[in-house]
N, C-alpha and C. Protein backbone atom coordinates (compact mmCIF):
# COMPACT_ATOMS: atom_id res chain seq x y z
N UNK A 1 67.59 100.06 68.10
CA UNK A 1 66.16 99.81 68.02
C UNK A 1 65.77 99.55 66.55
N UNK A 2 64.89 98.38 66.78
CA UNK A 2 64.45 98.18 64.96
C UNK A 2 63.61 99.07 64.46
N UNK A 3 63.44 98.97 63.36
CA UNK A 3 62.63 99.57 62.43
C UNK A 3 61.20 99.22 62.82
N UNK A 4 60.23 99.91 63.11
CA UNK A 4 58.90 99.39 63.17
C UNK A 4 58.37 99.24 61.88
N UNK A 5 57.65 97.28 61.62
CA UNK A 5 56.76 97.37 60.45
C UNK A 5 55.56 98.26 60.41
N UNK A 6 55.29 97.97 59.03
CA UNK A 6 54.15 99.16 58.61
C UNK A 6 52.55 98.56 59.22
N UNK A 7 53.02 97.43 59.94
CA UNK A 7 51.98 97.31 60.74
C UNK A 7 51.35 97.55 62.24
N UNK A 8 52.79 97.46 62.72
CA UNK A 8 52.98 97.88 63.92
C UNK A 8 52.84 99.33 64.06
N UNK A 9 53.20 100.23 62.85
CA UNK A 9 52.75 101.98 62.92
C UNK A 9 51.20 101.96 62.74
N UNK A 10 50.71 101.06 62.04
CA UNK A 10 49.11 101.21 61.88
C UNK A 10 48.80 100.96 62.80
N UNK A 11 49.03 100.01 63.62
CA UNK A 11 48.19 99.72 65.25
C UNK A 11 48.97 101.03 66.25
N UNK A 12 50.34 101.18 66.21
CA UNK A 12 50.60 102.66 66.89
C UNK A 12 49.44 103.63 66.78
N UNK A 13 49.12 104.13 65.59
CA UNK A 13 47.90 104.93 65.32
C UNK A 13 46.65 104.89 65.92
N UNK A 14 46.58 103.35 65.42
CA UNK A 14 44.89 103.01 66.49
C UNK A 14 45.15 103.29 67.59
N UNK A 15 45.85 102.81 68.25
CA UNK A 15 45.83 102.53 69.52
C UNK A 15 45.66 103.84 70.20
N UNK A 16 46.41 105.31 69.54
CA UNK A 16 45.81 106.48 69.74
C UNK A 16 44.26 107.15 69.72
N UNK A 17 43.96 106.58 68.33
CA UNK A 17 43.12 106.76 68.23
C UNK A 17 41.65 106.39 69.52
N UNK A 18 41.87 105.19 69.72
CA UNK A 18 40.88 104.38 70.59
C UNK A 18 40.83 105.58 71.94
N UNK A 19 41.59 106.17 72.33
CA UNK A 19 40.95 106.80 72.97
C UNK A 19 39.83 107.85 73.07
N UNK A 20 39.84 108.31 71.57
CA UNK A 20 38.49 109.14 71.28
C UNK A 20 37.48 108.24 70.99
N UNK A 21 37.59 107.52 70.90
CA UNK A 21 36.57 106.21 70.43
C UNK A 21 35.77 106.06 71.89
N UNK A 22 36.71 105.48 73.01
CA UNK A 22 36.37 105.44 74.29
C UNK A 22 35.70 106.03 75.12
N UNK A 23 35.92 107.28 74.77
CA UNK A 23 35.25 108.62 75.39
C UNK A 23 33.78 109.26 74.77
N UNK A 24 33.33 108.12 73.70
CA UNK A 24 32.00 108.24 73.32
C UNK A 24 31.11 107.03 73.33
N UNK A 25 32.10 106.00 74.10
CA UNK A 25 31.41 104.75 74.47
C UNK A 25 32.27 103.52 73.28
N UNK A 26 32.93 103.71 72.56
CA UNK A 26 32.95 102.99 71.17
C UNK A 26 34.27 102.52 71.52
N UNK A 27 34.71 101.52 70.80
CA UNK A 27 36.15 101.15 70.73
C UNK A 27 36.44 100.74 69.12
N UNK A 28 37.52 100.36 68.67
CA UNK A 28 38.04 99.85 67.31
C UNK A 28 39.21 98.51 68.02
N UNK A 29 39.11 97.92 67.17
CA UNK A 29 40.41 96.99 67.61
C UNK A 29 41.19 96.42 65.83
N UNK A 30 42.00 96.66 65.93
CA UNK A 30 42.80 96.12 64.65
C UNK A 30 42.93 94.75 64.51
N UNK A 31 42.70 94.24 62.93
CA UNK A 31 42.34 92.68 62.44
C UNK A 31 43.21 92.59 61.96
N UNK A 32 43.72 93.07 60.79
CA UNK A 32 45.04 92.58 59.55
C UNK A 32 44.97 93.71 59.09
N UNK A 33 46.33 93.24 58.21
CA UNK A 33 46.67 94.46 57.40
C UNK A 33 47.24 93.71 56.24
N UNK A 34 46.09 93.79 54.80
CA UNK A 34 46.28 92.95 54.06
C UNK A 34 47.57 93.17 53.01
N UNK A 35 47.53 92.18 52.15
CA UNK A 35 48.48 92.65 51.16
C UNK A 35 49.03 93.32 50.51
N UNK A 36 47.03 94.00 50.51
CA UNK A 36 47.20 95.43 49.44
C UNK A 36 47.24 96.55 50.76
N UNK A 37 47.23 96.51 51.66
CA UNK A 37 47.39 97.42 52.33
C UNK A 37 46.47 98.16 52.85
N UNK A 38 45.10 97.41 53.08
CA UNK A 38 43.74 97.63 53.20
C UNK A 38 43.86 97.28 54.76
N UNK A 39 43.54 97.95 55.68
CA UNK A 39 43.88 97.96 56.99
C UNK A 39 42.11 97.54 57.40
N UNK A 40 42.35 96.64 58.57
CA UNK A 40 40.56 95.66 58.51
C UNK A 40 40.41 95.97 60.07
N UNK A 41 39.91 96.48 60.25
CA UNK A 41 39.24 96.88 61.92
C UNK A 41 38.25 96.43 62.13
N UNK A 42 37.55 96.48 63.35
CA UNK A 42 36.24 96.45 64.04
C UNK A 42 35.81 96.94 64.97
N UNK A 43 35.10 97.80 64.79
CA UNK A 43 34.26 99.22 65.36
C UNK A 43 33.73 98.39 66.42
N UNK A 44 33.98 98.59 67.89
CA UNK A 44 33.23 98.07 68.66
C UNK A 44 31.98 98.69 69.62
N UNK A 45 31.27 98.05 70.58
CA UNK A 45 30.73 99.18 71.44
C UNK A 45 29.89 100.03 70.68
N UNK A 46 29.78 100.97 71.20
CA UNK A 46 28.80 102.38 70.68
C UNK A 46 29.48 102.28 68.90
N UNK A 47 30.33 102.74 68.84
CA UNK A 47 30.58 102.84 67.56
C UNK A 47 30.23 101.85 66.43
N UNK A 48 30.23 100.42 66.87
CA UNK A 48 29.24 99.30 66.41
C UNK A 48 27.86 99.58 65.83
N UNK A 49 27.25 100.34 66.44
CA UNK A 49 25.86 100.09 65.95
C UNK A 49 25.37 101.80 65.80
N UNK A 50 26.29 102.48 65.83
CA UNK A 50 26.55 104.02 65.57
C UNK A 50 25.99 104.31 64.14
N UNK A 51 24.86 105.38 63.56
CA UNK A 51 24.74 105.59 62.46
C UNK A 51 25.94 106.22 61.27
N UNK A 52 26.75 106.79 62.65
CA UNK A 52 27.84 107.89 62.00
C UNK A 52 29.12 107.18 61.82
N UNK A 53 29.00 106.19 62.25
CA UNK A 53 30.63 104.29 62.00
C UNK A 53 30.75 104.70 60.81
N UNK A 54 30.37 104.99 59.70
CA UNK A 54 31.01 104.98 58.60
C UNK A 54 31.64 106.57 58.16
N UNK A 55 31.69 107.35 58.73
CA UNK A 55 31.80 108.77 58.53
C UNK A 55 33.40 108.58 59.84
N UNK A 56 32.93 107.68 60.98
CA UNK A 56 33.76 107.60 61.82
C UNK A 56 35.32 107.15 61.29
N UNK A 57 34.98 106.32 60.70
CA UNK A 57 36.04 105.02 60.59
C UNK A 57 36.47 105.80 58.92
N UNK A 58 35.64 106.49 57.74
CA UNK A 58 36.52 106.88 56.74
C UNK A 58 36.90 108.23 56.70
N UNK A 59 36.50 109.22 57.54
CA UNK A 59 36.57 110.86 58.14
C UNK A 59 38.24 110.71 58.95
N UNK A 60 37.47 109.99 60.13
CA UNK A 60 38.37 110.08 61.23
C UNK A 60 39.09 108.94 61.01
N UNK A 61 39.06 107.51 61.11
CA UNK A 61 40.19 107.04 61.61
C UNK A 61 40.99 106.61 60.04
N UNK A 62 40.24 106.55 58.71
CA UNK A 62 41.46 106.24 57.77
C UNK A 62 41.85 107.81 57.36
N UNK A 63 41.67 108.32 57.87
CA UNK A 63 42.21 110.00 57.50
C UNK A 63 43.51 110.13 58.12
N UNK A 64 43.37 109.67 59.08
CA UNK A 64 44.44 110.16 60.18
C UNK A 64 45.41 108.74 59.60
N UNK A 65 45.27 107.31 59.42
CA UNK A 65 46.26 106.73 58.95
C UNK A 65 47.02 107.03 57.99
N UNK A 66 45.80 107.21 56.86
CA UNK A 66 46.49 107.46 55.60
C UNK A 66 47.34 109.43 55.65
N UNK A 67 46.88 109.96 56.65
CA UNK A 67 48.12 111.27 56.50
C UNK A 67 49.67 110.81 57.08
N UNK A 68 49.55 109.45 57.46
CA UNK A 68 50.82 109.51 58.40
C UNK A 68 51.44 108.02 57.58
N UNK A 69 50.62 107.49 57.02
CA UNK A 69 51.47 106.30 56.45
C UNK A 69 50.77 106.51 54.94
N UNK A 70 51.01 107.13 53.69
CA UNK A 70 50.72 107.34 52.80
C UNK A 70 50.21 105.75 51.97
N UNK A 71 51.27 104.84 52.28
CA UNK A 71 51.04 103.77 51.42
C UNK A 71 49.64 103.07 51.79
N UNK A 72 49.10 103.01 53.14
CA UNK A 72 47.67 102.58 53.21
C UNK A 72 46.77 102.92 52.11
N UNK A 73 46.37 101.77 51.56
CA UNK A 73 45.09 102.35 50.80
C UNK A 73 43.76 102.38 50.96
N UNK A 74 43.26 102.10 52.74
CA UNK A 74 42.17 102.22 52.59
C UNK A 74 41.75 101.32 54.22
N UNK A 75 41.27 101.61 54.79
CA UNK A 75 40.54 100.97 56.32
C UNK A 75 39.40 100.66 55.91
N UNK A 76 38.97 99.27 56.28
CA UNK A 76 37.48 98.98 56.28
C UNK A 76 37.32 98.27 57.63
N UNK A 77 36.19 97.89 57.77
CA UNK A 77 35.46 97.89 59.23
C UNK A 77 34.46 96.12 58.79
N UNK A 78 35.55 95.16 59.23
CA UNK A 78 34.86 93.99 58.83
C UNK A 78 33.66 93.77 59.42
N UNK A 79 32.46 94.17 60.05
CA UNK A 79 31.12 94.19 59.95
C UNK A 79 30.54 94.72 59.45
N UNK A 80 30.97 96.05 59.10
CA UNK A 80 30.02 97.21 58.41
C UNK A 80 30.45 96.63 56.81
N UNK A 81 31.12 96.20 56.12
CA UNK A 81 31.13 95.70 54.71
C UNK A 81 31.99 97.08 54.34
N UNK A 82 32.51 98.21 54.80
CA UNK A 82 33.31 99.35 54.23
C UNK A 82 34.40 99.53 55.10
């Protein structure tokens, strides 16, 4: 079995993640994962237009990337501008 890229572990992650997302109405779906290692999502659903999307997405979901893949430097949420 190959090695999984470091992108394919970042969407492993989401893809966990999305289930707490789900269960409050919200979803995330993964965009790229840039050069620098800036991982680009989009908060969907409830979590879209959620006051707490930004507490969501840098609390919870780049917390939990960046404990498990150190080299990420950072999740932003291409609608919200963070």
């Amino acid at each position: 079995m190959e090695n999984p890229t470091l992108e394919e572990k970042v969407k492993a992650i989401i893809d966990q993640l999305r289930t707490y997302l789900q269960a409050d109405g919200g979803d995330i779906e993964f965009v790229e994962l840039t050069e620098n290692n800036i991982v680009l999502v989009q908060l969907q659903g409830a979590c879209g237009s959620c006051p707490h999307a930004k507490m969501t997405l840098k609390q919870g979901v780049e917390s939990v990337i960046k404990e498990h893949l150190p080299e990420i430097q950072g999740v932003q949420d291409i609608n919200l501008g963070f």
